[in-house]
Structures are given as C-alpha cells and as structure tokens.
Protein backbone atom coordinates (compact mmCIF):
# COMPACT_ATOMS: atom_id res chain seq x y z
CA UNK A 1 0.00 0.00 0.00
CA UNK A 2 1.55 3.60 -0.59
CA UNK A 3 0.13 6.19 1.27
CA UNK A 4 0.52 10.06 0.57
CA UNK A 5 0.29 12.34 3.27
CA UNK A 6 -0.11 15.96 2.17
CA UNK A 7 -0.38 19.15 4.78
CA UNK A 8 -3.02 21.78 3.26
CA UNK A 9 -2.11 24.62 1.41
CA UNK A 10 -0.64 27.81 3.48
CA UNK A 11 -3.76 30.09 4.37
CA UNK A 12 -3.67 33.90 5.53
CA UNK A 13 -3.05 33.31 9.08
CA UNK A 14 -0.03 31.18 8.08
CA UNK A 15 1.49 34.13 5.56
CA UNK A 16 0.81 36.45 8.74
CA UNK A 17 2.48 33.88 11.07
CA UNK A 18 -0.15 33.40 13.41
CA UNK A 19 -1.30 30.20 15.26
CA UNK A 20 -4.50 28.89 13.77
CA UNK A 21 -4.59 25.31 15.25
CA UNK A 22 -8.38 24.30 15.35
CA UNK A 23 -9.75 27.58 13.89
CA UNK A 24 -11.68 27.28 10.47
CA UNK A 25 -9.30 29.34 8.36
CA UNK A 26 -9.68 29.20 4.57
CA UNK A 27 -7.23 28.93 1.89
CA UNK A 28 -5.33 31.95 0.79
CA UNK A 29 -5.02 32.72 -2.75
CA UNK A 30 -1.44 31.59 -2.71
CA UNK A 31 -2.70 28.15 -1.05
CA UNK A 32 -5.04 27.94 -3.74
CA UNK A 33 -2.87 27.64 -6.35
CA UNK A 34 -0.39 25.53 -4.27
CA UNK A 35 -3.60 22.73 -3.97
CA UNK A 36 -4.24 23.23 -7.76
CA UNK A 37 -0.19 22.57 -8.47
CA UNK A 38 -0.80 18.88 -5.98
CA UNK A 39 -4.17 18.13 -8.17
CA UNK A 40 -1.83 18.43 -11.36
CA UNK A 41 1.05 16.79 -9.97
CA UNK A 42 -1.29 14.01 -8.66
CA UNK A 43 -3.68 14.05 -11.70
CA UNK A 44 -2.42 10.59 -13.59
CA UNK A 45 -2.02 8.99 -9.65
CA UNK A 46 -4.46 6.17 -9.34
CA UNK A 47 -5.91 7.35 -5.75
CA UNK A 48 -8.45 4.69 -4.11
CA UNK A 49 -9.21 6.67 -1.47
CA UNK A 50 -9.17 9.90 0.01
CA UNK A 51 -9.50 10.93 3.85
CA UNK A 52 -8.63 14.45 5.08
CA UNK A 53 -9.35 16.67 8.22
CA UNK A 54 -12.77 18.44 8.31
CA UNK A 55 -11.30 21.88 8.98
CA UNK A 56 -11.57 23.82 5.53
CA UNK A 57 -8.11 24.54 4.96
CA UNK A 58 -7.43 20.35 4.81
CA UNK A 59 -10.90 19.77 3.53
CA UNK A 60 -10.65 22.17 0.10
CA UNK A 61 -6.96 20.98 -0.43
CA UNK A 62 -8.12 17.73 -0.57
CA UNK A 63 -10.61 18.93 -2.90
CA UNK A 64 -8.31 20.64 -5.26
CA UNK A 65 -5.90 17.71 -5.08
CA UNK A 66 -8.36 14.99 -6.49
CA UNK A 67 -9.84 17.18 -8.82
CA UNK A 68 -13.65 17.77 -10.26
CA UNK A 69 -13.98 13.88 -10.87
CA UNK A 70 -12.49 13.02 -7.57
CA UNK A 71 -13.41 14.73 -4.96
CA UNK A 72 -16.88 13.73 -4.44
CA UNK A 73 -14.96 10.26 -2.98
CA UNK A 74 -13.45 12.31 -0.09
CA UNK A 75 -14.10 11.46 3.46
CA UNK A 76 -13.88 13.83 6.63
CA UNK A 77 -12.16 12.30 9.77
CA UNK A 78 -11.96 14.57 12.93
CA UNK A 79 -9.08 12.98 14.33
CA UNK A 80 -7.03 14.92 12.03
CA UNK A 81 -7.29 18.08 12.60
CA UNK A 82 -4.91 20.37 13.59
CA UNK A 83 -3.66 20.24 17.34
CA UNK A 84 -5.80 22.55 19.43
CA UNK A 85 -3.90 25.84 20.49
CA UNK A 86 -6.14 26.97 23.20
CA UNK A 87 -5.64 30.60 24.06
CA UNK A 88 -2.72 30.80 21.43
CA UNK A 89 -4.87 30.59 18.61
CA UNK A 90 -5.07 33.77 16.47
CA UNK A 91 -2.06 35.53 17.99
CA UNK A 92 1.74 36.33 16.22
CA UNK A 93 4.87 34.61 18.17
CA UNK A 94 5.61 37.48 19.22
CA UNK A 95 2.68 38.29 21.29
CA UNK A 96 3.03 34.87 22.78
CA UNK A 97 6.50 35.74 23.66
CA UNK A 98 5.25 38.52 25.73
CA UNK A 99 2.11 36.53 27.34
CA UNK A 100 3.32 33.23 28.26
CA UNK A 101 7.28 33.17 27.29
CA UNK A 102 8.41 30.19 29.62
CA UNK A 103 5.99 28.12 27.53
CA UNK A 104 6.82 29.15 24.27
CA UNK A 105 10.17 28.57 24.78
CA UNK A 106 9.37 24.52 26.04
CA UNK A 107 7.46 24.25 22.65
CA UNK A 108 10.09 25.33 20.82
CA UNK A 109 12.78 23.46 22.68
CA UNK A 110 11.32 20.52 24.44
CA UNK A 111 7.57 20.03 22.39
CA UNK A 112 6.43 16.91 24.00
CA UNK A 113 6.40 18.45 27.69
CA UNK A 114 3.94 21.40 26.64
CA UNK A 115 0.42 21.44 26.71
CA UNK A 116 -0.98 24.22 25.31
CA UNK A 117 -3.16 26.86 27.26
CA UNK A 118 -6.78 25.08 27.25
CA UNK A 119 -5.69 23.20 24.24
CA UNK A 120 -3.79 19.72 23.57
CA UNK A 121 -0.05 18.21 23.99
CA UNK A 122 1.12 16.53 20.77
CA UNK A 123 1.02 13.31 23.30
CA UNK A 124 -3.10 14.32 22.38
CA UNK A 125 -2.49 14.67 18.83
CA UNK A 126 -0.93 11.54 18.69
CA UNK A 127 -3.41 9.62 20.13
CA UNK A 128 -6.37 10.74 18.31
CA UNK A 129 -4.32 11.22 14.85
CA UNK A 130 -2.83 7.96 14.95
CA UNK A 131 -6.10 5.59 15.05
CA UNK A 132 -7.54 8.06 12.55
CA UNK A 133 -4.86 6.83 10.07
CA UNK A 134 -4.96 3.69 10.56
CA UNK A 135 -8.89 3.95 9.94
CA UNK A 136 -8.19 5.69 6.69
CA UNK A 137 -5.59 2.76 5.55
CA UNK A 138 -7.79 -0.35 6.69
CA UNK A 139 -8.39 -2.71 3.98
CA UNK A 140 -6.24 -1.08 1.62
CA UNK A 141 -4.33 -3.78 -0.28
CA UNK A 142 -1.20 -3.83 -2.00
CA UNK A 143 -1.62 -1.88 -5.50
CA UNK A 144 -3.84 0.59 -3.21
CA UNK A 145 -2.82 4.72 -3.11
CA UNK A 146 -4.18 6.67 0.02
CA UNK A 147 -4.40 10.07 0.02
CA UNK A 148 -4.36 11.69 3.37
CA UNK A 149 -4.79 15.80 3.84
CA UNK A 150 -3.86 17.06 7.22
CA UNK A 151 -1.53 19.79 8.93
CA UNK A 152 1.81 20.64 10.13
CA UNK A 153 1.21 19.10 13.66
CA UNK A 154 -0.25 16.24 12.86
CA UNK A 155 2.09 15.28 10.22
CA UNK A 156 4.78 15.40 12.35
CA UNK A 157 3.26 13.23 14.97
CA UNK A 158 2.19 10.38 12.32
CA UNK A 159 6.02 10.81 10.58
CA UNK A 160 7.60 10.46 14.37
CA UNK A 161 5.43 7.17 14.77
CA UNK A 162 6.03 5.68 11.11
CA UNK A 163 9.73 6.58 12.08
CA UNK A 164 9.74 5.22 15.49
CA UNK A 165 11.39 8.50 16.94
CA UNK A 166 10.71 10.65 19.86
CA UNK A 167 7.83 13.46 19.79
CA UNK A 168 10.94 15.20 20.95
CA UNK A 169 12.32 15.48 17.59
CA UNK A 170 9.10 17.07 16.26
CA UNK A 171 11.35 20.23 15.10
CA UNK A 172 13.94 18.48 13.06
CA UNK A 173 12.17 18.11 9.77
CA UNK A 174 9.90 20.48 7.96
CA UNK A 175 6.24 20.49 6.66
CA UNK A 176 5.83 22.81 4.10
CA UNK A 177 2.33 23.83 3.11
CA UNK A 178 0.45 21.03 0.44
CA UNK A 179 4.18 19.35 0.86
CA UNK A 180 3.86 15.61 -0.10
CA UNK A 181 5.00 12.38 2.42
CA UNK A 182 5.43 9.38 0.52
CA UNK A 183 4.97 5.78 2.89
CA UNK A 184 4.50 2.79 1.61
CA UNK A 185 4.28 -0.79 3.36
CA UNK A 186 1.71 -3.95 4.06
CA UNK A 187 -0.66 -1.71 6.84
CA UNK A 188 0.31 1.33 8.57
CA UNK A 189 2.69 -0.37 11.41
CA UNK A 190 5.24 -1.24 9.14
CA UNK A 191 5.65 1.96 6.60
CA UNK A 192 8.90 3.03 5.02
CA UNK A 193 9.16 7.14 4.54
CA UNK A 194 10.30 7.46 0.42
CA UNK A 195 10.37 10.59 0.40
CA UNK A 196 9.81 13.78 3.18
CA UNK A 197 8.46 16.82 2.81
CA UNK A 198 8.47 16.94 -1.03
CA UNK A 199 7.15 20.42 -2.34
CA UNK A 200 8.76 20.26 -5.83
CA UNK A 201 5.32 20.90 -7.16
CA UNK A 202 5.36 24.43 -6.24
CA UNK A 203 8.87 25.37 -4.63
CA UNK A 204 12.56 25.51 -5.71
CA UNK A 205 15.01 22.86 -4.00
CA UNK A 206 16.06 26.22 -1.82
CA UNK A 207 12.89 28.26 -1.75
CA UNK A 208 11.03 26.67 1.31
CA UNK A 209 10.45 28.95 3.88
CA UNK A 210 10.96 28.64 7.66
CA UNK A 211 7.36 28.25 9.37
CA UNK A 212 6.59 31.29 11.57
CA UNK A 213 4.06 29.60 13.44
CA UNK A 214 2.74 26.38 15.03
C-alpha cells in the first residue's frame, strides 16, 4: 500500500504567522494555487481513497488535489485536525513571547512536555491522529494509493510514529504547506518514509520557507 500524506495549502493566518490550530481558516489565494499545483502533480495517480481533516483549509486541499472527478470520494475524519492551540490561537509569536514566554520557549525546545493553554499536547495529537490513520488505511491492499490531507502538527506526529522516533524530535524536519509524504508498506505499522516533505510541485530545492508559526 503507498500512502501520501499531504499538509493543506498555506492560508492567511499562516502568511501572517499566526497560530490557527483548530480555527476554520480558509485557503489563501497563494494556497489555492499551491492545492491546484498537488491536483496536477497528482492528476495521472491512481488514488483509491481519500480521507482528510474536516477543517476547511485540509478539507478544500483535498478537494483541489483529487480534482472535479475526484473529490466527491473524499471522506472527513476529525481525528485529524490540527492540534488545538487553546488561548494561542489567532495571535503572532511574538505576542506569545510577551504573554506566556516560559511556555513558548518549552514548545520550541522541548515540544512533547507542553500542553498548550486550554488546548492539547502533541502526546493528544498523537493519540487521536494515529487511530484516525490507521482507519483511513484499513483494507487497503497492495496496488492501493491513500491520500491523506492534514496539517503541520499532525504530520509530524504520524512521521515520528512511522519513524519510530521521539515526539521530541518534532522540530527536526519540515512540513511545508500542500508538501507531499510518501509511505508505503503492508498496513500502517510497518511503513517506510520514500520521500519527506516533497514540495517540488510548487517550490525551488532552496525556496522553502521557515514556518513562523505552530
């Protein structure tokens, strides 16, 4: 079974650098065209099914990425959406750096140990995002092509698991928006990563930039 996971496309709040996490923020223009450049890349891909997080952002990238013919075969799943920010949501770095520093700095330097202000820890992420991917691979046989849409967080918990390594280590790779994660194995407990965080679709081998927020 191969199994592409794709994060959605950037939206306004990400261009701004702000932390949406569970709020339903569309598309930008830019993320638009970023989802159209996956549907063409993806067009000639045989996909037998499609899951992706309800939240808009993951739901109309999905969309976009399966095309007209296609995307009437998507299904919603809950369990990946975004991790929950809490009282984070909707504000810059920098006026979390003023607010609540000392925890800002643990996200950024030891993730796993944080749980956000009347939100979730990744720990949370993990354990909802997880079983929602293995619901989204069940039955899939060998010749099958999954097609998962989620976000930056949850990618990163799913890649730690498929890789076996810490949710300490959630920093050191990158999830760029409607970037593509190739897997492919018998079910989802025994995946091999082919290839990480490939944007070629839409960005130069040197042109990602450095997320400003999550």
């Amino acid at each position: 079974m191969r199994i592409l996971l794709a994060r959605h496309g950037e939206t306004p709040w990400n261009a701004e650098g702000r932390y949406q996490g569970q709020e339903d923020i569309p598309l930008s223009p830019i993320g638009q065209a970023q989802a159209a450049a996956l549907g063409e890349r993806l067009r000639e891909v045989p996909i037998t099914r499609a899951v992706a997080s309800p939240l808009v952002r993951a739901r109309r990238t999905a969309e976009l990425a399966l095309g007209a013919e296609r995307a009437a075969t998507l299904q919603l799943d809950p369990g990946l959406m975004e991790i929950a920010h809490g009282s984070w949501e909707g504000l810059l770095a920098s006026e979390i750096r003023e607010r609540d520093g000392d925890r800002l700095r643990a996200w950024r330097d030891t993730p796993h140990e944080v749980l956000m202000p009347g939100g979730e820890s990744i720990q949370h992420v993990l354990d909802r995002a997880w079983p929602a991917f293995a619901r989204a691979a069940q039955g899939l046989g060998d010749d099958d092509t999954l097609l998962v849409v989620a976000h930056d967080a949850v990618n990163r918990v799913l890649l730690c698991q498929v890789l076996g390594i810490p949710l300490a280590k959630l920093w050191t790779f990158r999830q760029a928006p409607t970037t593509l994660n190739l897997l492919e194995g018998p079910d989802v407990d025994h995946l091999d990563v082919v290839r990480l965080n490939d944007c070629s679709h839409h960005t130069l081998l040197f042109g990602e930039a450095v997320h400003r927020a999550l």
